[in-house]
C-alpha atoms as a PDB file:
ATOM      1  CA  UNK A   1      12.582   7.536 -21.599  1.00  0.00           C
ATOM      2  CA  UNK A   2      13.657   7.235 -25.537  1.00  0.00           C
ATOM      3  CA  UNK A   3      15.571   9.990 -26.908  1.00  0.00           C
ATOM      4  CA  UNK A   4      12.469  11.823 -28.995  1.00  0.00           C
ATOM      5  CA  UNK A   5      11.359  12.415 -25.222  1.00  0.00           C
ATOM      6  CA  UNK A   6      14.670  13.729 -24.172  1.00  0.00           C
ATOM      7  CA  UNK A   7      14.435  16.129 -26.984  1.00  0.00           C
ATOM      8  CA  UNK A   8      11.075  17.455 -26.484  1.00  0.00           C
ATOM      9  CA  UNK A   9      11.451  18.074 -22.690  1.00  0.00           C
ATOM     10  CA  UNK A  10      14.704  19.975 -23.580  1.00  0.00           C
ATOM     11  CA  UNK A  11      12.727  21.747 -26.338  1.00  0.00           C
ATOM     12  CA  UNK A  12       9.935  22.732 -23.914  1.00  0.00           C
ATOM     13  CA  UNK A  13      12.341  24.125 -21.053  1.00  0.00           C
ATOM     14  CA  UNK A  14      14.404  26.331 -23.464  1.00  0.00           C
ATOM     15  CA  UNK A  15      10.545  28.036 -25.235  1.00  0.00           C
ATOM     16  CA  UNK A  16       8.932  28.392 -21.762  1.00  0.00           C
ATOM     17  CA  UNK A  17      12.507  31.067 -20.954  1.00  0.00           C
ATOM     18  CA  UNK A  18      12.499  32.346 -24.337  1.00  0.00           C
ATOM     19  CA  UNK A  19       9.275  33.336 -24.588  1.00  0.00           C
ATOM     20  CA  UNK A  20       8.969  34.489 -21.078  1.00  0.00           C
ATOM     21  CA  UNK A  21      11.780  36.556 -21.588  1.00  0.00           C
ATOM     22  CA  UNK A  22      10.062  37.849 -24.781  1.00  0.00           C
ATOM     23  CA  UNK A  23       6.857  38.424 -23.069  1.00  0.00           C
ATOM     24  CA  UNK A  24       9.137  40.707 -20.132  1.00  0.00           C
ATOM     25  CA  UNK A  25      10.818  42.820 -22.884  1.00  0.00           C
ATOM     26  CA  UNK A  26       7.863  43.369 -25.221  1.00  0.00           C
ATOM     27  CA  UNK A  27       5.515  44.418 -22.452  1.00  0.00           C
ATOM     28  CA  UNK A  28       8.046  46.812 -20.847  1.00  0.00           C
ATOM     29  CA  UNK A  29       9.229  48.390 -24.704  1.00  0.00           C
ATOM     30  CA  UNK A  30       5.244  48.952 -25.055  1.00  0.00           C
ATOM     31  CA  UNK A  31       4.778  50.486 -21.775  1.00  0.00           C
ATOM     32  CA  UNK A  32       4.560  54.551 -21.065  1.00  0.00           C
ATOM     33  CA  UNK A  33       6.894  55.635 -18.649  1.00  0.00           C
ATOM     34  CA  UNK A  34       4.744  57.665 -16.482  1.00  0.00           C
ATOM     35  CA  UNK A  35       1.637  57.000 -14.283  1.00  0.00           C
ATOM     36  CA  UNK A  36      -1.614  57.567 -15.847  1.00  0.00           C
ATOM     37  CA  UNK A  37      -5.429  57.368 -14.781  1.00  0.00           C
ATOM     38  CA  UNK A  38      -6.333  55.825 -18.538  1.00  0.00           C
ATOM     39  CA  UNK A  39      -7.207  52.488 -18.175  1.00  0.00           C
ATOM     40  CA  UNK A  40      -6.645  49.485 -20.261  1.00  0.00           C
ATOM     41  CA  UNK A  41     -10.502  49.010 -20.665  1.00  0.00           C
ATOM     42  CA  UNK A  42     -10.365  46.042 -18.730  1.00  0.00           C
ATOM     43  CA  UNK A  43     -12.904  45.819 -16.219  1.00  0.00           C
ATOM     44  CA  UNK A  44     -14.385  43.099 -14.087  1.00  0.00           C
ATOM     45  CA  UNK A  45     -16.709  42.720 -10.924  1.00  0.00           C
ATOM     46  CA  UNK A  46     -16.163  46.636 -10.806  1.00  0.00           C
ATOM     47  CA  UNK A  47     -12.568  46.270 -10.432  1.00  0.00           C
ATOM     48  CA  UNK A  48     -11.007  48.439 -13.525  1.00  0.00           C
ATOM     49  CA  UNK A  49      -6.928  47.669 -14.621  1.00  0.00           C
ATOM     50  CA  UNK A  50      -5.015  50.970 -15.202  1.00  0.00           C
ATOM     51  CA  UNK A  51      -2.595  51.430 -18.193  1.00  0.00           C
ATOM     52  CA  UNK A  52       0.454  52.193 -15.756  1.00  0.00           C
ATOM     53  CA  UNK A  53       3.974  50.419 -15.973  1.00  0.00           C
ATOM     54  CA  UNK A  54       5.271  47.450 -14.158  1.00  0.00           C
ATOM     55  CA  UNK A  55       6.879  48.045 -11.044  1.00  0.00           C
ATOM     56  CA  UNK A  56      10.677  48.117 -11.344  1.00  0.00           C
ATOM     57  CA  UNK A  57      11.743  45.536  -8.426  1.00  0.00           C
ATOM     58  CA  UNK A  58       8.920  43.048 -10.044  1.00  0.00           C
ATOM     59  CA  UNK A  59      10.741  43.155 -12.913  1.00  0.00           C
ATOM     60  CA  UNK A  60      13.646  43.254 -11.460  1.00  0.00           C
ATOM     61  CA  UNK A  61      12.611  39.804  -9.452  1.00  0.00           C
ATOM     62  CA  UNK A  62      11.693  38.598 -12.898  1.00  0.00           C
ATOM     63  CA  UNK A  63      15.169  38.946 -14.396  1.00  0.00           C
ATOM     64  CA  UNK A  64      16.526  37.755 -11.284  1.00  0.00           C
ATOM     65  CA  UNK A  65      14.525  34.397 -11.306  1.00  0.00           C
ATOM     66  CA  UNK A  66      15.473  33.864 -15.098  1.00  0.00           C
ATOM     67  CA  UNK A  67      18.908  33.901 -14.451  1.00  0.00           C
ATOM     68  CA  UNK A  68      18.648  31.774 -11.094  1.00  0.00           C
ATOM     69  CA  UNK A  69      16.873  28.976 -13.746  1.00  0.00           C
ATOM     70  CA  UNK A  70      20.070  29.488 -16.297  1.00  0.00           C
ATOM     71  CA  UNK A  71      22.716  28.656 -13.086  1.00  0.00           C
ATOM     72  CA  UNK A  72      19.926  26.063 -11.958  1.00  0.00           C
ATOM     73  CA  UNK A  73      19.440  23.541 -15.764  1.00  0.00           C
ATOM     74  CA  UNK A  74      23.450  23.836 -15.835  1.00  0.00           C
ATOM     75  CA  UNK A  75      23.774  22.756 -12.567  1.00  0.00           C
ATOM     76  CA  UNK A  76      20.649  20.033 -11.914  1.00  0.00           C
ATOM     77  CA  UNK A  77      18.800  18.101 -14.141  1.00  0.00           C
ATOM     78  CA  UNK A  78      16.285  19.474 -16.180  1.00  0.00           C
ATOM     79  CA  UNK A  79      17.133  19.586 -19.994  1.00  0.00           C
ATOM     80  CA  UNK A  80      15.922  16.174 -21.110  1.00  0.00           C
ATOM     81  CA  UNK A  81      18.653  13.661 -20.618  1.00  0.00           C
ATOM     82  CA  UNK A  82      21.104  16.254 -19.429  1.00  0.00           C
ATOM     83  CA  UNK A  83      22.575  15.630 -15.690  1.00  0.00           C
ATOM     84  CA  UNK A  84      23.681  18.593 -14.626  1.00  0.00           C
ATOM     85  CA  UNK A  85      27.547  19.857 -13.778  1.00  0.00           C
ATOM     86  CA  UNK A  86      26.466  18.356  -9.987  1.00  0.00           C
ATOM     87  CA  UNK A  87      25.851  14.878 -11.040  1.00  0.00           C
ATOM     88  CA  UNK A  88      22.342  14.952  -9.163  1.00  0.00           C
ATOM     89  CA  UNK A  89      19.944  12.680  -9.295  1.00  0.00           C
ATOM     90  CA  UNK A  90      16.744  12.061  -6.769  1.00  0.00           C
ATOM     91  CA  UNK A  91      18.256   8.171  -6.960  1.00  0.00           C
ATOM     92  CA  UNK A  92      21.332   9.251  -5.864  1.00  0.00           C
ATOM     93  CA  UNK A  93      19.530  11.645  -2.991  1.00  0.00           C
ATOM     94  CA  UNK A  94      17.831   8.903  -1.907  1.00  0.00           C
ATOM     95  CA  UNK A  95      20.617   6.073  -1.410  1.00  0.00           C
ATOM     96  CA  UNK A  96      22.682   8.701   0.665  1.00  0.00           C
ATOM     97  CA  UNK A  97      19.855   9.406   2.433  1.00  0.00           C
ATOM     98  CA  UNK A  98      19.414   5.810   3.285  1.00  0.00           C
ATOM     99  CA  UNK A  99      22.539   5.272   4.023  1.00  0.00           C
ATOM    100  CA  UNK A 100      22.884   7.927   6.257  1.00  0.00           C
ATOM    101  CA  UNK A 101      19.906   6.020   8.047  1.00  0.00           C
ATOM    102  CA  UNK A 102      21.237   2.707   8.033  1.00  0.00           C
ATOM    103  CA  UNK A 103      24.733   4.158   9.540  1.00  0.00           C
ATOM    104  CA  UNK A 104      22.393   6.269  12.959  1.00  0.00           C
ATOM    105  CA  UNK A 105      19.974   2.720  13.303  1.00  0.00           C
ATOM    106  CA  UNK A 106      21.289  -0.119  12.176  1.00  0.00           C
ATOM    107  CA  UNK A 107      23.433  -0.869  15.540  1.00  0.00           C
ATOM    108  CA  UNK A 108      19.889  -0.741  17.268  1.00  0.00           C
ATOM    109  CA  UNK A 109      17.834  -3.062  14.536  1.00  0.00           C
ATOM    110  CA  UNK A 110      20.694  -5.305  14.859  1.00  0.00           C
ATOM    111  CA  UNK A 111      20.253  -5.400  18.743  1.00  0.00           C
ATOM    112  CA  UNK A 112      16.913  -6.073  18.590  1.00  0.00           C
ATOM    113  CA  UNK A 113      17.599  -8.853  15.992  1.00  0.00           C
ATOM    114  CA  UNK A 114      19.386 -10.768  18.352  1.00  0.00           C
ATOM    115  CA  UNK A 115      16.677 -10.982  21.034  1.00  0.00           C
ATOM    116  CA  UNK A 116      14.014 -13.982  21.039  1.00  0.00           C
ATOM    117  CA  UNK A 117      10.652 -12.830  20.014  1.00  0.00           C
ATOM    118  CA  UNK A 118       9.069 -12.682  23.880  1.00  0.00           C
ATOM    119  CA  UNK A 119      12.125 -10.226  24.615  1.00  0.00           C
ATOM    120  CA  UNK A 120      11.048  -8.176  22.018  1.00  0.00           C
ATOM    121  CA  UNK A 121       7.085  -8.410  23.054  1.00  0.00           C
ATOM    122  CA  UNK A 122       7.901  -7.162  26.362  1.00  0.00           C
ATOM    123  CA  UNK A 123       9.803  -4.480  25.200  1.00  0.00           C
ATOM    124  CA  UNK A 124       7.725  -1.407  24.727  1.00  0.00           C
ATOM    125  CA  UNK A 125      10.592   0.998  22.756  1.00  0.00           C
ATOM    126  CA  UNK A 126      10.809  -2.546  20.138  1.00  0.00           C
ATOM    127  CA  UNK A 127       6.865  -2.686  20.238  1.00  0.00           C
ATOM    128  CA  UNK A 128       6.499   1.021  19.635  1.00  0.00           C
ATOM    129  CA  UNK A 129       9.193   0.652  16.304  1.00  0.00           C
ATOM    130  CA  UNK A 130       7.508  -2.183  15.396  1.00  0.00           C
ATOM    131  CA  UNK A 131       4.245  -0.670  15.208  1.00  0.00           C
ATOM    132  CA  UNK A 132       5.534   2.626  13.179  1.00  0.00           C
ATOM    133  CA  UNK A 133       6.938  -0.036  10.502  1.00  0.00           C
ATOM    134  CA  UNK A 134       3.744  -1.541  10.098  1.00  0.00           C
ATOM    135  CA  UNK A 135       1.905   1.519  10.028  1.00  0.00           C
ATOM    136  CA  UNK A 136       4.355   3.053   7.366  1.00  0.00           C
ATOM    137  CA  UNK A 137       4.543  -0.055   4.817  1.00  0.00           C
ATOM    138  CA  UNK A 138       1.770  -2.359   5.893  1.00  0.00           C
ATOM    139  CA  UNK A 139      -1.373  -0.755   7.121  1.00  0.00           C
ATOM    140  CA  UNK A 140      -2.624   0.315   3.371  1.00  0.00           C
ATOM    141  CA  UNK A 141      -3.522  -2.964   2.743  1.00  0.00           C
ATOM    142  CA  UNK A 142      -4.261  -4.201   6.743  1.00  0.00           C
ATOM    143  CA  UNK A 143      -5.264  -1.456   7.548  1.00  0.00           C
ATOM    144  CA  UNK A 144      -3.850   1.168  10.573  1.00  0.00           C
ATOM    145  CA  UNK A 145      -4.866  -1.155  13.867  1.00  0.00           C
ATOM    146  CA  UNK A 146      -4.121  -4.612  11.590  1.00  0.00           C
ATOM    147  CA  UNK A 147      -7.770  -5.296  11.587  1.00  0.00           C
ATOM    148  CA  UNK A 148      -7.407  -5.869   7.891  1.00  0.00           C
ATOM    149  CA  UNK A 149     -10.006  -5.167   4.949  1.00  0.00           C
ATOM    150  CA  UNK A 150     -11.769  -6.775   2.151  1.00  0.00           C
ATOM    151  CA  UNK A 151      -9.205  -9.366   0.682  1.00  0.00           C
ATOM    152  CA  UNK A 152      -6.870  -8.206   3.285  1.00  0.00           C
ATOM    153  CA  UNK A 153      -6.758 -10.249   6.051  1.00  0.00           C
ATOM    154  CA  UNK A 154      -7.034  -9.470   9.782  1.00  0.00           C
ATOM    155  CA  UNK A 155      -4.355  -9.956  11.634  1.00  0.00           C
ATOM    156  CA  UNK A 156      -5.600  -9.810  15.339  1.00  0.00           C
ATOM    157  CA  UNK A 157      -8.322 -12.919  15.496  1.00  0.00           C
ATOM    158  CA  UNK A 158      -5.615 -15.546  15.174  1.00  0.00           C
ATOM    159  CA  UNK A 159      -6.714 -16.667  11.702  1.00  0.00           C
ATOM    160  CA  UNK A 160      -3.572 -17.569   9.916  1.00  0.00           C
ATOM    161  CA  UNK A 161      -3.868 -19.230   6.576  1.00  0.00           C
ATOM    162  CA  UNK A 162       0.288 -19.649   6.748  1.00  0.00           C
ATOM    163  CA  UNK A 163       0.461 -20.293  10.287  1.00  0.00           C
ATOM    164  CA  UNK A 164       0.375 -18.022  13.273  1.00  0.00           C
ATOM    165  CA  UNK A 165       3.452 -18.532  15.221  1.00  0.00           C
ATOM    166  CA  UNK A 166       6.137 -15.671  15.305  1.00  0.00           C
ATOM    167  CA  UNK A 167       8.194 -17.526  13.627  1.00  0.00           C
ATOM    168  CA  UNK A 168       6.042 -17.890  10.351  1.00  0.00           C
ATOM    169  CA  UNK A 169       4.927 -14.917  10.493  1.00  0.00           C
ATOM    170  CA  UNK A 170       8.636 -13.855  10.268  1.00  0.00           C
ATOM    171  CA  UNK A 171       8.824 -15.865   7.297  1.00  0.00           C
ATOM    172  CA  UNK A 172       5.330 -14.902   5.779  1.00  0.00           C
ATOM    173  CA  UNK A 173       6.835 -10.850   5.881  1.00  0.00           C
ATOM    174  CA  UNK A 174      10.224 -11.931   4.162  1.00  0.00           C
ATOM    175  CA  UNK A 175       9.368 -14.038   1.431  1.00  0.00           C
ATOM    176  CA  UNK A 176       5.968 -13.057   0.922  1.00  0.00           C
ATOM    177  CA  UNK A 177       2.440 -15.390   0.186  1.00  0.00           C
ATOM    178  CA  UNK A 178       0.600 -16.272  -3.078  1.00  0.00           C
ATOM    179  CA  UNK A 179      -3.118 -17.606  -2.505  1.00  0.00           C
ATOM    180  CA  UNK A 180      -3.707 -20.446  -4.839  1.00  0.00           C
ATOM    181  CA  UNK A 181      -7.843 -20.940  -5.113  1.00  0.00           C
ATOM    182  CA  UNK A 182      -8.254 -22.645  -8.139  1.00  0.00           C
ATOM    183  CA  UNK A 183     -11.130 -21.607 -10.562  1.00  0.00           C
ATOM    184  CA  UNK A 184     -13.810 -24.512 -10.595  1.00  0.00           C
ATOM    185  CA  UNK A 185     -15.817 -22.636 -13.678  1.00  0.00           C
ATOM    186  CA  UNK A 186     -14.858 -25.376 -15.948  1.00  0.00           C
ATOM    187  CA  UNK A 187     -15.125 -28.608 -13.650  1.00  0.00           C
ATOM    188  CA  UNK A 188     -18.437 -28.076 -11.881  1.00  0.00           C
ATOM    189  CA  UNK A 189     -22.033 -26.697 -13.059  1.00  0.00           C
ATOM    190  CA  UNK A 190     -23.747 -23.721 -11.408  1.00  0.00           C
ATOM    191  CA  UNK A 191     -25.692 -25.877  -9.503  1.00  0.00           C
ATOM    192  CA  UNK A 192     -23.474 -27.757  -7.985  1.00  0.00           C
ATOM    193  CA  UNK A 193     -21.435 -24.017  -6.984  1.00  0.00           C
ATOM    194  CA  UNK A 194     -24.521 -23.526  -5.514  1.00  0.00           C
ATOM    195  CA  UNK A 195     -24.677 -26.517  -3.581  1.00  0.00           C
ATOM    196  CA  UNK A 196     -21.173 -26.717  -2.775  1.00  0.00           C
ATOM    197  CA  UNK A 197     -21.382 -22.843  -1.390  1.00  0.00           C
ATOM    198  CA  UNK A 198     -24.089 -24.087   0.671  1.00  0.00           C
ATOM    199  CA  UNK A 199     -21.942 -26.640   2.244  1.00  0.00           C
ATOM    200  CA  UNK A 200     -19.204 -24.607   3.157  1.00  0.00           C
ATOM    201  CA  UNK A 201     -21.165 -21.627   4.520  1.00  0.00           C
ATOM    202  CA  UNK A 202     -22.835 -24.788   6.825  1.00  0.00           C
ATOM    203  CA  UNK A 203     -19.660 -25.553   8.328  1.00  0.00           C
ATOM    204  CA  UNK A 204     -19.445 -21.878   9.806  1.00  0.00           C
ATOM    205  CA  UNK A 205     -23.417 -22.868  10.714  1.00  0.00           C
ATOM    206  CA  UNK A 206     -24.056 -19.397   8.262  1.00  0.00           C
ATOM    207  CA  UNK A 207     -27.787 -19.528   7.755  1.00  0.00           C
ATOM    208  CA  UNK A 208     -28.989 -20.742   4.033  1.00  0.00           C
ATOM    209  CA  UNK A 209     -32.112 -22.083   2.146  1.00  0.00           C
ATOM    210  CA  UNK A 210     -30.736 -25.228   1.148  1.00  0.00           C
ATOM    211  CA  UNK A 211     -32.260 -28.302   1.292  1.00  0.00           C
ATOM    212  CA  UNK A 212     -31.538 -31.653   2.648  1.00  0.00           C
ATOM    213  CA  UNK A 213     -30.531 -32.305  -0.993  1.00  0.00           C
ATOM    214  CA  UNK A 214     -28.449 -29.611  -1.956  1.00  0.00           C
ATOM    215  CA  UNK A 215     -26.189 -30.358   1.325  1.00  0.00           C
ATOM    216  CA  UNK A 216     -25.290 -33.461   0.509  1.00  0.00           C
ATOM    217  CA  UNK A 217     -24.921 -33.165  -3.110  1.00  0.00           C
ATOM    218  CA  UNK A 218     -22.417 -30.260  -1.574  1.00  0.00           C
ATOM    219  CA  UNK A 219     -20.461 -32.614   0.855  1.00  0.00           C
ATOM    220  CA  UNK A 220     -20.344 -34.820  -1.770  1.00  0.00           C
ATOM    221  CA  UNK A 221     -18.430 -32.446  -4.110  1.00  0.00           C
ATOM    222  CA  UNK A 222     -16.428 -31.053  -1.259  1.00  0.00           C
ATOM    223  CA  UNK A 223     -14.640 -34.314  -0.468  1.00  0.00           C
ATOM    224  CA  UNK A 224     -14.084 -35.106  -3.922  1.00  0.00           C
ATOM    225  CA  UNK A 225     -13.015 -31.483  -4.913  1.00  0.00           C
ATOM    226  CA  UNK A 226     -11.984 -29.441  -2.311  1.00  0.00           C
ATOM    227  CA  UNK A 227     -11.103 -31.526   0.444  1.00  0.00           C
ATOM    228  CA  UNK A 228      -7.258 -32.073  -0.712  1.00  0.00           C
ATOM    229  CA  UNK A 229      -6.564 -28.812   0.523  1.00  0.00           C
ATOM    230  CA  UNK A 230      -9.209 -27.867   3.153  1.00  0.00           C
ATOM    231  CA  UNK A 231      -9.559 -31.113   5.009  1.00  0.00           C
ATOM    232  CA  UNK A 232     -12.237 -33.242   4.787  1.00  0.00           C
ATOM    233  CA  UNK A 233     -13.370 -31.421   7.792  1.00  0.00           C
ATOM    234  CA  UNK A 234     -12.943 -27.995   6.516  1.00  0.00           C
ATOM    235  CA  UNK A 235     -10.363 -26.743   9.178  1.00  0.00           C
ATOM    236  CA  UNK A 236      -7.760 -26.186   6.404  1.00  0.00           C
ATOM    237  CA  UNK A 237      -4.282 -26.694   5.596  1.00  0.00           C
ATOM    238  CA  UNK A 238      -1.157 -23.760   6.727  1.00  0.00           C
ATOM    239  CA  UNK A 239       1.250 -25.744   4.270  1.00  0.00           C
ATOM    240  CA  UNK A 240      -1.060 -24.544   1.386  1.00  0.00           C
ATOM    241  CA  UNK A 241      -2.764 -21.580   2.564  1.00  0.00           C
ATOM    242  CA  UNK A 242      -5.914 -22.926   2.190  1.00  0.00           C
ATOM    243  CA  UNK A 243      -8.351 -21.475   4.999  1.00  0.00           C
ATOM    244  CA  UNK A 244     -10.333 -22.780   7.701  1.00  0.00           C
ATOM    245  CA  UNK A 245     -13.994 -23.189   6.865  1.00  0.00           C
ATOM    246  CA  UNK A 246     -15.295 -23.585   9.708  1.00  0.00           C
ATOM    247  CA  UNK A 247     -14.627 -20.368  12.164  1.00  0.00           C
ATOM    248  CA  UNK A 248     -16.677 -18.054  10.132  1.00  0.00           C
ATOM    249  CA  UNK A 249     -13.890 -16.043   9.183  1.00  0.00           C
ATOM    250  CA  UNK A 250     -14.173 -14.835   5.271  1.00  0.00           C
ATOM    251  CA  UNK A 251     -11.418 -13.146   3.943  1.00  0.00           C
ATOM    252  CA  UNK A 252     -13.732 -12.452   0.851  1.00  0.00           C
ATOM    253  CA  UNK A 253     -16.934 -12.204   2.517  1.00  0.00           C
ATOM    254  CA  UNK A 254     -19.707 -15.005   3.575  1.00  0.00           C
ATOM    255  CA  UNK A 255     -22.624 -14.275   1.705  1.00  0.00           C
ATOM    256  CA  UNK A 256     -24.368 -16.990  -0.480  1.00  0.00           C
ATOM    257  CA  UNK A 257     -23.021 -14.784  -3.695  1.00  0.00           C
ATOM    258  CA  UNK A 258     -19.533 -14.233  -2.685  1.00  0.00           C
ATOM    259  CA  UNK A 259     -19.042 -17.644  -2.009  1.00  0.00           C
ATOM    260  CA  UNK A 260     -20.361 -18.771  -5.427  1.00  0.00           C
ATOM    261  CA  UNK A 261     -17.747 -16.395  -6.839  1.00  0.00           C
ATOM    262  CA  UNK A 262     -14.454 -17.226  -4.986  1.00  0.00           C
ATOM    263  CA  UNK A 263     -15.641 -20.833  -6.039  1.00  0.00           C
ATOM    264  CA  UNK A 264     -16.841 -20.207  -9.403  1.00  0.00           C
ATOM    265  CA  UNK A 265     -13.711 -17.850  -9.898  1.00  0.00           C
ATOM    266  CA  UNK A 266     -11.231 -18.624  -8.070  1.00  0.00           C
ATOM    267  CA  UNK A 267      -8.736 -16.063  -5.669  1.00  0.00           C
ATOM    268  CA  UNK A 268      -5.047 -14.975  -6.352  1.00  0.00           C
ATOM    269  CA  UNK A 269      -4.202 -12.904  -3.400  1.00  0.00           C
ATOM    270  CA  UNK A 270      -0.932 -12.306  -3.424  1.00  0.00           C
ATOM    271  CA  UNK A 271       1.490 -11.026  -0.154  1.00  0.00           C
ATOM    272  CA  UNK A 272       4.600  -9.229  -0.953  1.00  0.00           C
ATOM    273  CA  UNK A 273       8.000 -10.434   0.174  1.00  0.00           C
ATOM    274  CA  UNK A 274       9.337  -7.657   2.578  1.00  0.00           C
ATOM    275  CA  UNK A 275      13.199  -8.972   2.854  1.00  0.00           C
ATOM    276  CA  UNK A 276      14.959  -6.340  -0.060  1.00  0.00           C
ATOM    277  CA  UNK A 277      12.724  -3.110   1.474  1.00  0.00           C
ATOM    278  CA  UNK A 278      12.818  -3.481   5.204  1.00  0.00           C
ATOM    279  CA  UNK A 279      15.543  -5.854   5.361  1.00  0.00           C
ATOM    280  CA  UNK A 280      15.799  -8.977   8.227  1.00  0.00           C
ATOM    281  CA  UNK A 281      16.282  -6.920  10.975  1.00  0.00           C
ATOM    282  CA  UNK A 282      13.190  -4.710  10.721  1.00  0.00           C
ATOM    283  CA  UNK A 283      10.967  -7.361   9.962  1.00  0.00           C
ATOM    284  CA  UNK A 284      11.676  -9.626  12.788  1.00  0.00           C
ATOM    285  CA  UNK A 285      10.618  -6.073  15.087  1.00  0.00           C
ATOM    286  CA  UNK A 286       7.296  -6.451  12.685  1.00  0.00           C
ATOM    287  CA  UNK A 287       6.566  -9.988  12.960  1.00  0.00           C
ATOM    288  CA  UNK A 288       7.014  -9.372  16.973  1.00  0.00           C
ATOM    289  CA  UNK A 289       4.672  -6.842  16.761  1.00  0.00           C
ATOM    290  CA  UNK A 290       2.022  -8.795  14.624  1.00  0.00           C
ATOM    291  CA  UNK A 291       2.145 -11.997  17.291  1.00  0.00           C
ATOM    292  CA  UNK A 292       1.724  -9.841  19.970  1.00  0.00           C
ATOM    293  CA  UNK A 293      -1.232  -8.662  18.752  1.00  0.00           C
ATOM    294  CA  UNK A 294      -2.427 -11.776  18.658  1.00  0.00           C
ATOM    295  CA  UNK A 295      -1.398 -12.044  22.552  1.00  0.00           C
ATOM    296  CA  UNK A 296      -3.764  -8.744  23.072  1.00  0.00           C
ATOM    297  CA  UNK A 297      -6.584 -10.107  21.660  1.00  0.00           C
ATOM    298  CA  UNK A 298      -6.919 -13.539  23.503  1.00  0.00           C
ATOM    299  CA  UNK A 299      -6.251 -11.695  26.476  1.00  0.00           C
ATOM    300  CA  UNK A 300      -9.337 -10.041  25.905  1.00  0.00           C
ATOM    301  CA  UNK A 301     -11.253 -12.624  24.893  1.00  0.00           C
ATOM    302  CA  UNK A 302     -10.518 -14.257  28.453  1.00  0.00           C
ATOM    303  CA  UNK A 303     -11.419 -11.361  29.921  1.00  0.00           C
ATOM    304  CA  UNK A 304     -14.386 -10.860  28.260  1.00  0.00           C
ATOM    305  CA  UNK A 305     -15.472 -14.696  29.249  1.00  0.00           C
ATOM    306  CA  UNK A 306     -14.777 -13.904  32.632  1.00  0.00           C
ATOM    307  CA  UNK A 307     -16.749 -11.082  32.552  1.00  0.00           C
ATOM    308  CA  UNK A 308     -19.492 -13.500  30.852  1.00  0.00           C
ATOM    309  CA  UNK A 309     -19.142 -15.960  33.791  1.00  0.00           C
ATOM    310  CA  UNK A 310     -19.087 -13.286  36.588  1.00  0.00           C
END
C-alpha cells in the first residue's frame, strides 16, 4: 500500500473520533436536563421517541470507549502506515504462533517421518493426522472423502496420471503437477475433433453415433497426433501425465462435447507444490494417507466380487 493510502486511512481514523466526539458533546449541550413526556415527533410502527436525555453511564461508556481507541492506535496498528509503540503485526502473530506449533509437534512429525509408509498405514493415530491435513489444505479442491470433483481428480479409484505408488504420490504433494494437454484448434479441423473424440470415447466402449468412417479417420489421427503421449493403445503415460483412455475415467467429463473441448482446447490443470506450507514431514503422513485409500477401495472391490460370485 503506496503512501496516498497510508494517508487516507490515517485521515479516516482520526474524522470517524472527531466527529463522534462532536456528535457526543453537541447532542448532550442540546439536551434538557430533566425528564419530559414531549416527544421528539418521531414516531414509527406506533412506537413514539421521547425528548429525554441520554443516560449518564451510556455516555459515560461512550467516553470510556473513545479513550480505550486513543491508548489502542498508539499502541497497535491502525493509523495508516503507523506500527504501533508494541511493534504488532498479524505477520508477526502468526510466525510465533507457528512456531510455538512447530516447537509442541514437530518431535512427533519427525517420528512419523522416519517410519516406512506401511508403518504409517497401520497406524491409526498417523492415519487419523493424516486425514485432518488433507481435510484442512486439500479437500477444497478433492473434495472432504478424496473423491475429487470436476477437474479435480479422485483419488480413491487408483487412477493416477503421475503414478500411484506412495512414493510418487509423496513426490506429486511436494513439488506439485502441471497438466500439459496441448490445444489442437490450430492443427486439426472440427471434423476431424469430432472424429478423433469419437475414437477416444470408443476405447472406454462410451456409446457414440459414429460411423465406420469417422472411427478410423479417428484412429488414424490418434496415432499420428496423440499417441506420443497416450500410447498407441490409449493406456497413457505417468512420466507425462497424460491419462489413460481406456478405463472410463474423465477427469473433465466423457460426453461427446466435453471431449471435443479438452481436444479442441486443450487443459492446464495445475497441482500445487505442498513442500514450503506443510513441510516434508507432514506430507509424507498425507501421501500415507492418500495410498491407503487406495488400499480401502480395492479391498472393497474384492469384496464386492466375492459377493458377486457368492
Amino acid at each position: 500500500m503506496n503512501d496516498f493510502w497510508h494517508g487516507w486511512v490515517s485521515i479516516l481514523t482520526i474524522s470517524c473520533l472527531v466527529l463522534t466526539v462532536l456528535v457526543l458533546w453537541s447532542s448532550g449541550r442540546n439536551q434538557r436536563k430533566d425528564l419530559t413526556e414531549e416527544t421528539t415527533g418521531h414516531e414509527y410502527d406506533g412506537i413514539t421517541e421521547i425528548d429525554n436525555p441520554l443516560p449518564r453511564w451510556w455516555v459515560f461508556l461512550f467516553i470510556i470507549l473513545l479513550v480505550f481507541s486513543v491508548f489502542y492506535l498508539c499502541l497497535y496498528p491502525g493509523m495508516g502506515n503507523w506500527k504501533g509503540l508494541l511493534n504488532w503485526s498479524s505477520a508477526s502473530e502468526l510466525d510465533r504462533a507457528q512456531k510455538k506449533h512447530n516447537h509442541r509437534f514437530a518431535p512427533q512429525f519427525e517420528r512419523y517421518y522416519n517410519n516406512s509408509f506401511d508403518e504409517l498405514i497401520d497406524n491409526p493415530k498417523a492415519m487419523q493426522i493424516g486425514e485432518r491435513i488433507f481435510i484442512n489444505n486439500c479437500s477444497v479442491c478433492h473434495a472432504i472423502d478424496a473423491g475429487g470433483r470436476f477437474g479435480f481428480p479422485n483419488l480413491r479409484n487408483n487412477d493416477w496420471l503421475f503414478g500411484g505408488s506412495p512414493e510418487q504420490i509423496e513426490q506429486t504433494i511436494l513439488h506439485g503437477r502441471k497438466g500439459q494437454m496441448p490445444a489442437w484448434k490450430d492443427m486439426l479441423s472440427e471434423k476431424q475433433i469430432q472424429q478423433v473424440a469419437f475414437y477416444v470415447r470408443g476405447l472406454s466402449n462410451l456409446t457414440t453415433n459414429a460411423t465406420a468412417t469417422d472411427l478410423e479417420q479417428g484412429k488414424q489421427i490418434f496415432h499420428e497426433s496423440c499417441a506420443l503421449c497416450h500410447n498407441p493403445e490409449g493406456t497413457g503415460n505417468h512420466l507425462l501425465g497424460a491419462p489413460d483412455l481406456t478405463n472410463n475415467i474423465w477427469l473433465y467429463g466423457s460426453s461427446q462435447i466435453q471431449v471435443e473441448y479438452t481436444i479442441r482446447n486443450g487443459r492446464q490443470g495445475v497441482m500445487p507444490a505442498w513442500q514450503d506450507v506443510l513441510g516434508q514431514h507432514k506430507v509424507r503422513i498425507v501421501a500415507a494417507y492418500i495410498y491407503s485409500l487406495n488400499q480401502d477401495a480395492e479391498d472393497q472391490d474384492v469384496a464386492n466380487k466375492n459377493i458377486e460370485v457368492e
